[in-house]
C-alpha atoms as a PDB file:
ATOM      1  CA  UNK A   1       0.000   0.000   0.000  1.00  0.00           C
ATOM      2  CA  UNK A   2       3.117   1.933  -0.195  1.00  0.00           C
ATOM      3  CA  UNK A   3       1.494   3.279  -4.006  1.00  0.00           C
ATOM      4  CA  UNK A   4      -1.009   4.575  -2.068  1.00  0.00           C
ATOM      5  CA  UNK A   5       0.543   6.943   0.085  1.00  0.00           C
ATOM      6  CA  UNK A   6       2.618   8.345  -2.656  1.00  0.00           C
ATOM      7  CA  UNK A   7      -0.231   8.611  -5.151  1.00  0.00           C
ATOM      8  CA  UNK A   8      -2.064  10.531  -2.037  1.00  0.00           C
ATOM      9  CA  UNK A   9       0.490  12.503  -1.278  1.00  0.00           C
ATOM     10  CA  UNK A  10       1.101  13.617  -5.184  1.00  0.00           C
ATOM     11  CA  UNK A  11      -2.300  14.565  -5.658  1.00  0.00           C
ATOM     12  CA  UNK A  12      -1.939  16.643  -2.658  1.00  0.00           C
ATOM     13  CA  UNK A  13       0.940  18.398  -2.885  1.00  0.00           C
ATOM     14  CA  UNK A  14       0.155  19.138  -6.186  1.00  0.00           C
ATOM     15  CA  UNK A  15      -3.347  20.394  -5.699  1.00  0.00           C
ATOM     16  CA  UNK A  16      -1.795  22.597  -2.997  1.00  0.00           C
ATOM     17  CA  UNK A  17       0.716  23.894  -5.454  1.00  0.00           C
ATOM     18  CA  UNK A  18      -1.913  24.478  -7.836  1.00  0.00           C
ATOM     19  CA  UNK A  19      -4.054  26.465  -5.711  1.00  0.00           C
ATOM     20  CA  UNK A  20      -1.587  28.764  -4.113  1.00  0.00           C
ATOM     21  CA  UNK A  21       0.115  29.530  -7.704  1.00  0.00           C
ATOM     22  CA  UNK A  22      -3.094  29.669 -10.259  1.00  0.00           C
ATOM     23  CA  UNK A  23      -6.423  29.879  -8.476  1.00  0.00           C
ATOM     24  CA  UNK A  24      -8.424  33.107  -9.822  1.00  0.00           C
ATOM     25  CA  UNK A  25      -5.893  33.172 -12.520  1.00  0.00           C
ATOM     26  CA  UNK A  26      -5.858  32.363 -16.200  1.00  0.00           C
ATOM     27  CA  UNK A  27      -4.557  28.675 -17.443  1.00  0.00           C
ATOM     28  CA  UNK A  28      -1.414  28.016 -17.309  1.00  0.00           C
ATOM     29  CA  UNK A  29      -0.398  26.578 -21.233  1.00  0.00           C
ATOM     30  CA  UNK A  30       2.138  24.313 -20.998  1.00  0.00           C
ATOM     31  CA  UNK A  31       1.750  23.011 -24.706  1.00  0.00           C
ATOM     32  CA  UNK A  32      -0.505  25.035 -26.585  1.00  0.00           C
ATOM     33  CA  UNK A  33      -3.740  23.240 -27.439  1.00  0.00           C
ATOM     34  CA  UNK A  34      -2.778  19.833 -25.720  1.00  0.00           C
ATOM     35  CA  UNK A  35      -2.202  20.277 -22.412  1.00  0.00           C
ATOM     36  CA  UNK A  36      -2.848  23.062 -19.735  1.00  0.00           C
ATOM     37  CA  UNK A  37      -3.299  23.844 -16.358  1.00  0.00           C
ATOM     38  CA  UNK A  38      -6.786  25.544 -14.872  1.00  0.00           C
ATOM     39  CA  UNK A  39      -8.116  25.433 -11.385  1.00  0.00           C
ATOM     40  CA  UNK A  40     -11.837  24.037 -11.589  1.00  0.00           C
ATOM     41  CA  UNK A  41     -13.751  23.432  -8.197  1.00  0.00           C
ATOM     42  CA  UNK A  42     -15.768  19.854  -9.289  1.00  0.00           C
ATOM     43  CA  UNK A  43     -19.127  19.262  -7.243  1.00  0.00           C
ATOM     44  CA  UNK A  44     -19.610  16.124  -9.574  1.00  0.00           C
ATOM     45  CA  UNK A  45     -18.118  13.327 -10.963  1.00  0.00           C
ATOM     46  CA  UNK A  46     -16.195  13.162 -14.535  1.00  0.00           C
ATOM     47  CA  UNK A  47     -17.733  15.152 -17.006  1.00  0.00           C
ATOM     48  CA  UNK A  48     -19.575  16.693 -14.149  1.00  0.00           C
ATOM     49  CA  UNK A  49     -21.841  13.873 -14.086  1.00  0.00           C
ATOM     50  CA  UNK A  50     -23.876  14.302 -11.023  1.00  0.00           C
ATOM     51  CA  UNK A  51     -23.455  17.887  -9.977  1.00  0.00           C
ATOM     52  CA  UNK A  52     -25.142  18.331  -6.965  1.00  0.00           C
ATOM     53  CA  UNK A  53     -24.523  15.000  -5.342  1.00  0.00           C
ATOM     54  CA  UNK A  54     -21.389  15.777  -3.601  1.00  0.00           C
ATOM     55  CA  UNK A  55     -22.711  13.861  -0.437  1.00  0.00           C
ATOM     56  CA  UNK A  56     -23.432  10.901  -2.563  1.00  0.00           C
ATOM     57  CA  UNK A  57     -19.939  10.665  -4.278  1.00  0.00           C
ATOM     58  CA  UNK A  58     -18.573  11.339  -0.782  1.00  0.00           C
ATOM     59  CA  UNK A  59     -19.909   8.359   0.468  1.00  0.00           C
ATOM     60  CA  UNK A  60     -19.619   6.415  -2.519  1.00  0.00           C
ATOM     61  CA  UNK A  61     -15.575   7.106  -1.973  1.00  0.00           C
ATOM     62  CA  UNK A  62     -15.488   5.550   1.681  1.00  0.00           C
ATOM     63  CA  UNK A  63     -17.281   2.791   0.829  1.00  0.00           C
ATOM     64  CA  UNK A  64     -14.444   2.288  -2.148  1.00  0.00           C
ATOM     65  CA  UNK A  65     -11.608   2.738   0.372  1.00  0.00           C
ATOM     66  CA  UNK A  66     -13.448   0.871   3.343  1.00  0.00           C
ATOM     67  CA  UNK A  67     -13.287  -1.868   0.779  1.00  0.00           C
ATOM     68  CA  UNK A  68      -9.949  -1.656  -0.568  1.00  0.00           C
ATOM     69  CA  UNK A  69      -8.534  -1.971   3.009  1.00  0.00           C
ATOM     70  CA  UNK A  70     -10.653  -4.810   3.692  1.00  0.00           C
ATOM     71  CA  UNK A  71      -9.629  -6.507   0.516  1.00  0.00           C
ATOM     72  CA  UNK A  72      -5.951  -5.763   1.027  1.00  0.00           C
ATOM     73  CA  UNK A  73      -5.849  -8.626   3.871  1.00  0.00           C
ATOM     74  CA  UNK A  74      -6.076 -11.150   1.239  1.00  0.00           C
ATOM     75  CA  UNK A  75      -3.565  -9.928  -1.124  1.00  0.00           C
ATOM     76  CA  UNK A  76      -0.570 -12.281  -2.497  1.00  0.00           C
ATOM     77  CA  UNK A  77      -0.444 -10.530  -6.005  1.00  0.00           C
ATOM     78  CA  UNK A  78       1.697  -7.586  -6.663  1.00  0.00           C
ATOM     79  CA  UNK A  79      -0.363  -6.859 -10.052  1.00  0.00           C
ATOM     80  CA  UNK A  80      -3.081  -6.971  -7.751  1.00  0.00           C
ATOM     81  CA  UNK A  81      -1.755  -4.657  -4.923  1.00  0.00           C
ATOM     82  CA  UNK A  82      -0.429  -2.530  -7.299  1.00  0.00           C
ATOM     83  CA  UNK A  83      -3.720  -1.658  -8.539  1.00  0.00           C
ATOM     84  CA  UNK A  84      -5.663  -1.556  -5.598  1.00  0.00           C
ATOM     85  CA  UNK A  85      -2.599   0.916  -4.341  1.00  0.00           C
ATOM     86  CA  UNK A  86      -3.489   3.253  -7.358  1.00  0.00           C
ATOM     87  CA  UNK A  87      -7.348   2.993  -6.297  1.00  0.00           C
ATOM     88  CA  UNK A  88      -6.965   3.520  -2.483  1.00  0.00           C
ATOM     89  CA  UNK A  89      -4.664   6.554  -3.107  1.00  0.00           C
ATOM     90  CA  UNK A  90      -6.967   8.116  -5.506  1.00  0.00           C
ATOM     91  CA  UNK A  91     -10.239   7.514  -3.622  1.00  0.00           C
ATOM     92  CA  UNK A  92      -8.214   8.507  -0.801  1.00  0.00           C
ATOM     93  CA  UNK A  93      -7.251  12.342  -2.341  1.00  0.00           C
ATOM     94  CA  UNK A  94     -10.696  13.089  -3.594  1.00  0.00           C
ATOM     95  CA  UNK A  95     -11.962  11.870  -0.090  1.00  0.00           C
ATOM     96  CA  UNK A  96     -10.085  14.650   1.155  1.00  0.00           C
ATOM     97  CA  UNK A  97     -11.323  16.912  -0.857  1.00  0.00           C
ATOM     98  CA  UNK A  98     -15.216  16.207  -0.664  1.00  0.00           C
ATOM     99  CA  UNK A  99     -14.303  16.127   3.443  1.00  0.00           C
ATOM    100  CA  UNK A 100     -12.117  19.255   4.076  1.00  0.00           C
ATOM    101  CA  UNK A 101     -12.731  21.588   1.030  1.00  0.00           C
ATOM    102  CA  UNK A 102     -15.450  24.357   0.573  1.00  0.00           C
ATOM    103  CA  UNK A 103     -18.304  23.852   1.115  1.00  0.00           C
ATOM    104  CA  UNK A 104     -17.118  21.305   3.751  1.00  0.00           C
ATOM    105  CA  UNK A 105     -14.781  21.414   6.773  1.00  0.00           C
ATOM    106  CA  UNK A 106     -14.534  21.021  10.027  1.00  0.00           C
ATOM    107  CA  UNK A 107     -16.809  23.806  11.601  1.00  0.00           C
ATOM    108  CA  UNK A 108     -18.672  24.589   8.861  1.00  0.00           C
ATOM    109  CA  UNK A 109     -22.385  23.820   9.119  1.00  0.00           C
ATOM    110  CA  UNK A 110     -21.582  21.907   4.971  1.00  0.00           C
ATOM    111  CA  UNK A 111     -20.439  18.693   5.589  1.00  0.00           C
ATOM    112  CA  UNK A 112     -19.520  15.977   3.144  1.00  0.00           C
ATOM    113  CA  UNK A 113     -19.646  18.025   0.562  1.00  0.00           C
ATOM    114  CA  UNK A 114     -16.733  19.517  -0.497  1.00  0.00           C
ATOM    115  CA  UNK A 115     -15.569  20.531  -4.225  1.00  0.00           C
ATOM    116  CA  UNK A 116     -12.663  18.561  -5.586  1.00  0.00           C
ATOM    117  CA  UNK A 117     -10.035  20.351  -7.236  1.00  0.00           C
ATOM    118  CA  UNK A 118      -9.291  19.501 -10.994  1.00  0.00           C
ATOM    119  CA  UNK A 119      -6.854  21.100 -13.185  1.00  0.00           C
ATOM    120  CA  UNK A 120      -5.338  18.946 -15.942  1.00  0.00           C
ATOM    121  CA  UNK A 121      -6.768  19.617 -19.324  1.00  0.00           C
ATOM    122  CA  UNK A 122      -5.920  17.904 -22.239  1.00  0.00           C
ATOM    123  CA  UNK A 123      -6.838  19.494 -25.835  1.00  0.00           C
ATOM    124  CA  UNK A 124      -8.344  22.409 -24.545  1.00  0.00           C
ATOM    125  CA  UNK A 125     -11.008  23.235 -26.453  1.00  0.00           C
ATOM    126  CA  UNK A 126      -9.998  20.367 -29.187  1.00  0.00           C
ATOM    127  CA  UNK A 127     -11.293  17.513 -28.055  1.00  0.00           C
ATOM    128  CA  UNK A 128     -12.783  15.645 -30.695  1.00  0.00           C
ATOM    129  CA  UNK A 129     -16.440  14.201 -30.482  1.00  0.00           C
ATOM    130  CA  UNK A 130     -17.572  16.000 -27.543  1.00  0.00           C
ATOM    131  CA  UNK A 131     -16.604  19.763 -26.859  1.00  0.00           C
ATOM    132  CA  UNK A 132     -14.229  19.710 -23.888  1.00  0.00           C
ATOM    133  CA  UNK A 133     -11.811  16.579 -22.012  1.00  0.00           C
ATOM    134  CA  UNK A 134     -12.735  16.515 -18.249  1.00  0.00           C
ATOM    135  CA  UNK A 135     -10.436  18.354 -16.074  1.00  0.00           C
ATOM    136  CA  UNK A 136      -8.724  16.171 -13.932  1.00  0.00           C
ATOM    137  CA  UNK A 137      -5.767  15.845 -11.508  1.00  0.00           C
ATOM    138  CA  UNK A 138      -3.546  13.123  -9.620  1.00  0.00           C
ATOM    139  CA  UNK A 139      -5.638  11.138  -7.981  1.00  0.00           C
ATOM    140  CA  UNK A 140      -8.828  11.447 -10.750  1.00  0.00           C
ATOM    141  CA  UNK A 141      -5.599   9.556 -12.745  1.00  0.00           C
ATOM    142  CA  UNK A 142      -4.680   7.267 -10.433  1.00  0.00           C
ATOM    143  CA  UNK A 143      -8.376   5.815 -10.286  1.00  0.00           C
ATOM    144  CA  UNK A 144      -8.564   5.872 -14.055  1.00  0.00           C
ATOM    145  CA  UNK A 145      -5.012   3.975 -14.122  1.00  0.00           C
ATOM    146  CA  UNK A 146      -6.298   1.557 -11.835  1.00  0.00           C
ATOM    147  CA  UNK A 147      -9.497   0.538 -13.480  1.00  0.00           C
ATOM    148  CA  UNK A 148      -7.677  -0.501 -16.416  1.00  0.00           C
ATOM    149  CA  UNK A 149      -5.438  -2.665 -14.737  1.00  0.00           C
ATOM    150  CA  UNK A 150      -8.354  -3.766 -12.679  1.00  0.00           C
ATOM    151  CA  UNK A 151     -10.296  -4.700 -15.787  1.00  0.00           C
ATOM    152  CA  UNK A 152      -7.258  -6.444 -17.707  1.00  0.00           C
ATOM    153  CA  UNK A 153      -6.156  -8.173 -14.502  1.00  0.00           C
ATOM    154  CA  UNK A 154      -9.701  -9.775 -14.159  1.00  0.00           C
ATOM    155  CA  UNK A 155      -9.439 -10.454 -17.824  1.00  0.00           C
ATOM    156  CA  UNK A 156      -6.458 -12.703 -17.747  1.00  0.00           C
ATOM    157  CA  UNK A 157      -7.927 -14.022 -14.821  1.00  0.00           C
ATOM    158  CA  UNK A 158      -5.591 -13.018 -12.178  1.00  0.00           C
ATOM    159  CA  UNK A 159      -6.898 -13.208  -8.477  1.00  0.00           C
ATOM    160  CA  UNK A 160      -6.379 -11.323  -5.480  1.00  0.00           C
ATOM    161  CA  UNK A 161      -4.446 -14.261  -4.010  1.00  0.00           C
ATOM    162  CA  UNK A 162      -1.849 -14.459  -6.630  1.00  0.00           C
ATOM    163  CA  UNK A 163      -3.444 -17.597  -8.082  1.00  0.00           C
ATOM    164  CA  UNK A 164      -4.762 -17.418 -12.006  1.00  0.00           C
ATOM    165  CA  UNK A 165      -8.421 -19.097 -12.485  1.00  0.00           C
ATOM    166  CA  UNK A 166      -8.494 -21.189 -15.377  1.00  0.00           C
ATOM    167  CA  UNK A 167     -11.948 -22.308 -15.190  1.00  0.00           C
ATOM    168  CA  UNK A 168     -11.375 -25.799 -14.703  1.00  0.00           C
ATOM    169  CA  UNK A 169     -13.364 -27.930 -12.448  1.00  0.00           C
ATOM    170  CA  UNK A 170     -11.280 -28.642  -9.638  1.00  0.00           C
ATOM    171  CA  UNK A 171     -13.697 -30.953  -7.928  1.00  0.00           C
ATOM    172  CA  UNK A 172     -12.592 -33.987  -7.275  1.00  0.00           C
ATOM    173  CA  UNK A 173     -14.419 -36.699  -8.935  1.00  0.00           C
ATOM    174  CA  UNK A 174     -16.539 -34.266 -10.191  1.00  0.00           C
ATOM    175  CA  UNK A 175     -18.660 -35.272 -13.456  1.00  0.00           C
ATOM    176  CA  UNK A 176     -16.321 -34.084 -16.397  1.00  0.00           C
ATOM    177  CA  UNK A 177     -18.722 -35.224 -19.092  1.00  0.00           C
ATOM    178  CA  UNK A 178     -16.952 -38.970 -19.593  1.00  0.00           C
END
């Protein structure tokens, strides 16, 4: 789970970095019409899916780390624990967010509702198909990341143990069709 903490603590820094340097200021280009940085304050999901239902994806997010850690236990695959060290760090930063930042915070009568802070953008303005890439940051990429090893890991049938299921029947003297 050592991914985890770094991924975390990337997505932090950085978001802090972000913040005090280009908050209320213009985008940063890096490389003009690919990539960019711009400080957006996300209530939603990607592609603002969901706007509104902050307290939703907040508790959506525990319930993903509550069952990372649980799952964790039974790991014997580094494949495995890579990936679920990209998705607890991840959940884990935009936690953070939806817990501590405005509207949220300790003291503040908004809980569980705080505004994640995006600011990636990829082919600003260019994006083919739909108008606009979701801005995104660390931890939004972590996830993403993640889920794709997630998906090809369950593909090749790799389990959280280590072991690879090959769909036979393992019972013994079970009925294999002689």
């Amino acid at each position: 789970m050592a991914l985890a903490v770094v991924v975390y603590a990337a997505d932090a820094v950085s978001k802090t970095v972000v913040l005090r340097t280009l908050e209320g200021k213009a985008p940063l280009v890096v490389i003009p019409d690919v990539l960019q940085f711009r400080v957006i304050f996300n209530s939603g999901a990607a592609f603002s899916i969901g706007t509104g239902m902050t307290f939703v994806f907040t508790l959506i997010a525990a319930g993903v780390v509550v069952a990372i850690v649980r799952t964790a236990r039974k790991l014997r695959s580094l494949p495995w624990a890579l990936t679920l060290g990209l998705l607890l760090g991840g959940a884990l930063g935009n936690l953070t967010d939806r817990l501590l930042r405005y509207p949220s915070g300790f003291g503040r009568p908004t809980q569980l509702q705080g505004h994640v802070v995006d600011f990636i953008e990829v082919l600003p303005g260019h994006f083919p198909v739909i108008d606009y890439f979701p801005v995104f940051n660390v931890a939004d990429s972590a996830i993403v990341c993640g889920g794709i090893l997630a998906v090809l890991l369950a593909w090749r049938n790799v389990q959280i143990d280590g072991t690879r299921d090959t769909g036979e029947d393992s019972r013994e003297g079970g009925d294999k069709g002689e």
